[in-house]
C-alpha atoms as a PDB file:
ATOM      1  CA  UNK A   1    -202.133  21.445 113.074  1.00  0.00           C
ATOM      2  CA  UNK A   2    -198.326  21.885 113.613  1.00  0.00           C
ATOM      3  CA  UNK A   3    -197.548  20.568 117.450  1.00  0.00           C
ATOM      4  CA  UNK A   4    -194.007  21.838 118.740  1.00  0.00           C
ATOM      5  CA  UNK A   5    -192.626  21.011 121.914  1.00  0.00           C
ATOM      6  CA  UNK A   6    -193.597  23.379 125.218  1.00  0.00           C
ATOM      7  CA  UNK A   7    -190.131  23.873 127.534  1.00  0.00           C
ATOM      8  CA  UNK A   8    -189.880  25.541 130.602  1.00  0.00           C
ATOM      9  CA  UNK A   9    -187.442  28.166 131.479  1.00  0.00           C
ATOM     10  CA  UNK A  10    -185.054  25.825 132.879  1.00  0.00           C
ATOM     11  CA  UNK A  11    -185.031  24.312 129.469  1.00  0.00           C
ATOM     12  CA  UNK A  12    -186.562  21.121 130.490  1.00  0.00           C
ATOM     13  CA  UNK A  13    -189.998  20.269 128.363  1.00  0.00           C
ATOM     14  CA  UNK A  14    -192.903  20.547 130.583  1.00  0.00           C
ATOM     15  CA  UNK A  15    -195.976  19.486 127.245  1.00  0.00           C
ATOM     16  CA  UNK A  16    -196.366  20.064 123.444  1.00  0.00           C
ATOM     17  CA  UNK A  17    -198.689  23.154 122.263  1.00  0.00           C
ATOM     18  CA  UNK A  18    -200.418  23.242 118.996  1.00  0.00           C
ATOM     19  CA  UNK A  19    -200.528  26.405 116.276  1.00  0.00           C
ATOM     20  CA  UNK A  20    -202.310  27.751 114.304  1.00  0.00           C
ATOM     21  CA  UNK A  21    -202.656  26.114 110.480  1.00  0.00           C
ATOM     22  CA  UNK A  22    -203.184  29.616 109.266  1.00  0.00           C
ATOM     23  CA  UNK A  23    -200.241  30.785 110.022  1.00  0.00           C
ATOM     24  CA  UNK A  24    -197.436  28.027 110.320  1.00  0.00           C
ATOM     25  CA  UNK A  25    -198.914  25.037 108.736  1.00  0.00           C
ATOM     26  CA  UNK A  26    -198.907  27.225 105.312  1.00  0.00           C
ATOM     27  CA  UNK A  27    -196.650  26.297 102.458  1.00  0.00           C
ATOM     28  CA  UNK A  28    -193.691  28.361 102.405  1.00  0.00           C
ATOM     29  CA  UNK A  29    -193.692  30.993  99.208  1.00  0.00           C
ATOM     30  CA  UNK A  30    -189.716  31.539  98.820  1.00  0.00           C
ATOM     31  CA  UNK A  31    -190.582  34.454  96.143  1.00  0.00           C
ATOM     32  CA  UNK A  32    -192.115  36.485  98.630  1.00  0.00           C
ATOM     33  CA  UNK A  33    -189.476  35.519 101.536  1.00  0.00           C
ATOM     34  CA  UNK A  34    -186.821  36.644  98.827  1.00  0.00           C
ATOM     35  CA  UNK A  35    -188.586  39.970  98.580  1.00  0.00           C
ATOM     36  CA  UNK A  36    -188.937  40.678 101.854  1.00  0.00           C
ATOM     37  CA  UNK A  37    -185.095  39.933 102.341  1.00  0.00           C
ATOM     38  CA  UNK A  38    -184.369  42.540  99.695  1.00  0.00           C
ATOM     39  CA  UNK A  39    -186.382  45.152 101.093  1.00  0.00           C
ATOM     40  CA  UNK A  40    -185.050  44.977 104.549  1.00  0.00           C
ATOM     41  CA  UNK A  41    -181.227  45.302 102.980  1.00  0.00           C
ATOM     42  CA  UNK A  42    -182.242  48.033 100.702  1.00  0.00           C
ATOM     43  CA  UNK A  43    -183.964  50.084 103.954  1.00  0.00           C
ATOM     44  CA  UNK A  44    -180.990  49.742 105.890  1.00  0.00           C
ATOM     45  CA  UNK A  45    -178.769  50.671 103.156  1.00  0.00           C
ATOM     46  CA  UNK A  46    -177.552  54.554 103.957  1.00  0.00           C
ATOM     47  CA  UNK A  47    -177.133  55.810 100.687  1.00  0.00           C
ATOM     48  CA  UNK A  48    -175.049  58.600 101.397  1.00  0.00           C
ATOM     49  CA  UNK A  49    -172.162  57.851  98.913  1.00  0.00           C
ATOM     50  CA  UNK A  50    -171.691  60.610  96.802  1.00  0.00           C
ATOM     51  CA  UNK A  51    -168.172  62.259  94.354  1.00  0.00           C
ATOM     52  CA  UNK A  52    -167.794  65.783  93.294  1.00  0.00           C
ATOM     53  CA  UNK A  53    -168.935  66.876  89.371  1.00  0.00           C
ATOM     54  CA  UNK A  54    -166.661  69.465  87.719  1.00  0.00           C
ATOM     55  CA  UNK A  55    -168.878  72.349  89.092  1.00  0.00           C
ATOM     56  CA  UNK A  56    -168.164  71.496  92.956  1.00  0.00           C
ATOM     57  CA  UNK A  57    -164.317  70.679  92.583  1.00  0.00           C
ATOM     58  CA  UNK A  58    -162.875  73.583  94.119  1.00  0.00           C
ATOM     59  CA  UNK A  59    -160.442  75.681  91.313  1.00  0.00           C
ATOM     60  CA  UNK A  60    -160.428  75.461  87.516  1.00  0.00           C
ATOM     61  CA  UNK A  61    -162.190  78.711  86.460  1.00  0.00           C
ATOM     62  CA  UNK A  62    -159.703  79.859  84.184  1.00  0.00           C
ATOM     63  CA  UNK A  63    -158.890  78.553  80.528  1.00  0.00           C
ATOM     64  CA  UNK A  64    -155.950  76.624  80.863  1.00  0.00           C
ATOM     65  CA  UNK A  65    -154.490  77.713  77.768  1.00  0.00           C
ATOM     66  CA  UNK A  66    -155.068  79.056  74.585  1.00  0.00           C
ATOM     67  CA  UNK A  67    -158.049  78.064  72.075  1.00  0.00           C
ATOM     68  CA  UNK A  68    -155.904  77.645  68.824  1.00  0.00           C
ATOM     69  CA  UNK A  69    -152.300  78.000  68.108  1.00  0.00           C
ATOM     70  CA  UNK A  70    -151.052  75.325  70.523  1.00  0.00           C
ATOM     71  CA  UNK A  71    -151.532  71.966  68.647  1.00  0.00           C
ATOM     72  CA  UNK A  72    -153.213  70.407  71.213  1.00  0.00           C
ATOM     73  CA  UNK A  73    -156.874  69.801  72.082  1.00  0.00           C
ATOM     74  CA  UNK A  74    -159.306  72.288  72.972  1.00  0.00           C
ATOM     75  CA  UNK A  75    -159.797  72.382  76.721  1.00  0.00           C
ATOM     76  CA  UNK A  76    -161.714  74.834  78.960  1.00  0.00           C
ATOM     77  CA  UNK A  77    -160.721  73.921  82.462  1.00  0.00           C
ATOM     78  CA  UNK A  78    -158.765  71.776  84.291  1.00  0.00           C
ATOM     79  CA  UNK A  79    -160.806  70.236  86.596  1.00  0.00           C
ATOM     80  CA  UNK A  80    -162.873  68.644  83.642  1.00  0.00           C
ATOM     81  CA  UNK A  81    -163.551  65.045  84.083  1.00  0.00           C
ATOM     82  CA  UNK A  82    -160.671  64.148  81.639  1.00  0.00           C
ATOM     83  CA  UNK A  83    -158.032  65.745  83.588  1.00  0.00           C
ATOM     84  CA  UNK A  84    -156.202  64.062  86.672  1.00  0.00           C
ATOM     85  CA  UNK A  85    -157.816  65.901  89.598  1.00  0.00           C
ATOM     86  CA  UNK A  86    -161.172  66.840  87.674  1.00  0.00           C
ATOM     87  CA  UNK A  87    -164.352  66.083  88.606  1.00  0.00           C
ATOM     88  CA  UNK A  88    -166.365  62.670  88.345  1.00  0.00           C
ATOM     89  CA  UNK A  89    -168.419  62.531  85.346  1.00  0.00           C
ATOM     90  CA  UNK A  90    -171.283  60.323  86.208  1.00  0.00           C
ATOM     91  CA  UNK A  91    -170.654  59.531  89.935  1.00  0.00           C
ATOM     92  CA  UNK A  92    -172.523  58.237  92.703  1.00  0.00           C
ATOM     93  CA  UNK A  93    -175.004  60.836  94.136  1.00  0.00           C
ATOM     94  CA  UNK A  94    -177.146  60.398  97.719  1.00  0.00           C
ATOM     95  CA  UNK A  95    -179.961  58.658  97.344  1.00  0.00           C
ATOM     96  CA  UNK A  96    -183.080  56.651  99.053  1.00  0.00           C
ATOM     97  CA  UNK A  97    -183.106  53.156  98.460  1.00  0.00           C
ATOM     98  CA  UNK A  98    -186.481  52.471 100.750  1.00  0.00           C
ATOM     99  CA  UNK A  99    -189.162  51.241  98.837  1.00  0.00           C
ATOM    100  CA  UNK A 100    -191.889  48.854 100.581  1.00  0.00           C
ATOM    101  CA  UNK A 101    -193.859  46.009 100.095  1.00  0.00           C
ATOM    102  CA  UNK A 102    -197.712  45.705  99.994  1.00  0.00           C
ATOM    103  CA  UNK A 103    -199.094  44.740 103.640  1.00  0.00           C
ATOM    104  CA  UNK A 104    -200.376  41.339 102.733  1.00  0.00           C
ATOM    105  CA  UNK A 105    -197.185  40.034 100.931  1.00  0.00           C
ATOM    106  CA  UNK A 106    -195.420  41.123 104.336  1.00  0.00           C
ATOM    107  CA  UNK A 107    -197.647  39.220 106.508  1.00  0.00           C
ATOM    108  CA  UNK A 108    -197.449  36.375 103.822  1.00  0.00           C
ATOM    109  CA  UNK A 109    -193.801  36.544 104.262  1.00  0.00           C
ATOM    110  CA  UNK A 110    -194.137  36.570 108.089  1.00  0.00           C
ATOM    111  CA  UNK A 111    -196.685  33.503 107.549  1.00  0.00           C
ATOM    112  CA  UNK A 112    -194.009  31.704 105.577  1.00  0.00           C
ATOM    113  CA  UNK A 113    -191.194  32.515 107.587  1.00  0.00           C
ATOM    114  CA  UNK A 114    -192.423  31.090 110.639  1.00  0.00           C
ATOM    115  CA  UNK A 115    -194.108  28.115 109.207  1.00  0.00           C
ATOM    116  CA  UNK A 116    -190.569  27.377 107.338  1.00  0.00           C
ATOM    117  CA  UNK A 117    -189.537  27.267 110.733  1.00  0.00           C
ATOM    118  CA  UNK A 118    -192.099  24.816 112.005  1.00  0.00           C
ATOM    119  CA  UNK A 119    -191.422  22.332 109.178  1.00  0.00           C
ATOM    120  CA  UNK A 120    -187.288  22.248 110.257  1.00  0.00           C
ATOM    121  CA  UNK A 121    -188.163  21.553 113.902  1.00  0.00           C
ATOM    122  CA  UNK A 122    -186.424  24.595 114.906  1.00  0.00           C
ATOM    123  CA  UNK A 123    -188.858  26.638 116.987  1.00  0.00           C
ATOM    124  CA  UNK A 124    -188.866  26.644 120.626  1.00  0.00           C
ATOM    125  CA  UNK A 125    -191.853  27.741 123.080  1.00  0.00           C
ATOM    126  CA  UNK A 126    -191.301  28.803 126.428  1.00  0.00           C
ATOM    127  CA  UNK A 127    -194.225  29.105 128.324  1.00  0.00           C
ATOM    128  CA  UNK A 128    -192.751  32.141 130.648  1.00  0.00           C
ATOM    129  CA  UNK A 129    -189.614  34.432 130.767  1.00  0.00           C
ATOM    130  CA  UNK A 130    -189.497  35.385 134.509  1.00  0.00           C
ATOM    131  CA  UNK A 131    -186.625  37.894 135.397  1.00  0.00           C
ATOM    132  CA  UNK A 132    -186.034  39.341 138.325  1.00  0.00           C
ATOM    133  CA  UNK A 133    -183.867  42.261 136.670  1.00  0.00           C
ATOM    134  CA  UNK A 134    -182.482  42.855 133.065  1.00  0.00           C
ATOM    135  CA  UNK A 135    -179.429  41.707 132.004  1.00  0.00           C
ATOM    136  CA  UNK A 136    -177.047  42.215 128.886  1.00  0.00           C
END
């Protein structure tokens, strides 16, 4: 079993406290860590990013000129995506990008998180936070 140091809140160690092999004497899985990294981005991501098409972009309902007898290419509006001013083609539109992960590969990423932890010597205990009001 993992045994990691027991401080008081005056930051002065008071004993050492064992836990639990189940949960931080496992062997890190850096797949699943990875996986739950990427899902936590991609759920805070907003995904509101979004350009007009040629039917939104306000203006270009007439033919600009002529069908034939002017030499130049065929064209039917002017806020096509070809023109300067016309509308995106394929351009970003709003989105979700939330998906989630299966319940035990989270706690197995929890698991390996904390016992990733353990193994650098960076956790702290405290056995008691004891405040007499809130502070920021």
């Amino acid at each position: 079993m993992p045994v990691v140091a027991l401080y008081n809140q005056s930051g002065t160690q008071i004993g050492e406290i064992e836990l639990a092999d189940s949960i931080f004497g496992i062997e890190p899985n850096e797949h699943v860590l990875h996986e739950a990294v990427l899902m936590i981005r991609a759920n805070q991501r907003q995904g509101t990013h979004k350009t007009k098409t040629r039917g939104e972009v306000r203006g270009g309902g007439r033919k600009p000129y002529a069908q034939k007898g002017t030499g130049r290419a065929r064209q039917g509006s002017i806020r096509a995506p070809q023109w300067r001013g016309g509308g995106t083609a394929f351009g970003p539109i709003p989105r979700k990008y939330t998906y989630k992960l299966n319940k035990k590969v989270r706690r197995l990423a929890l698991k390996s998180a904390l016992s990733q932890v353990v193994r650098e010597d960076s956790m702290v205990v405290v056995d008691a936070l004891n405040f007499e009001k809130p502070r920021t």
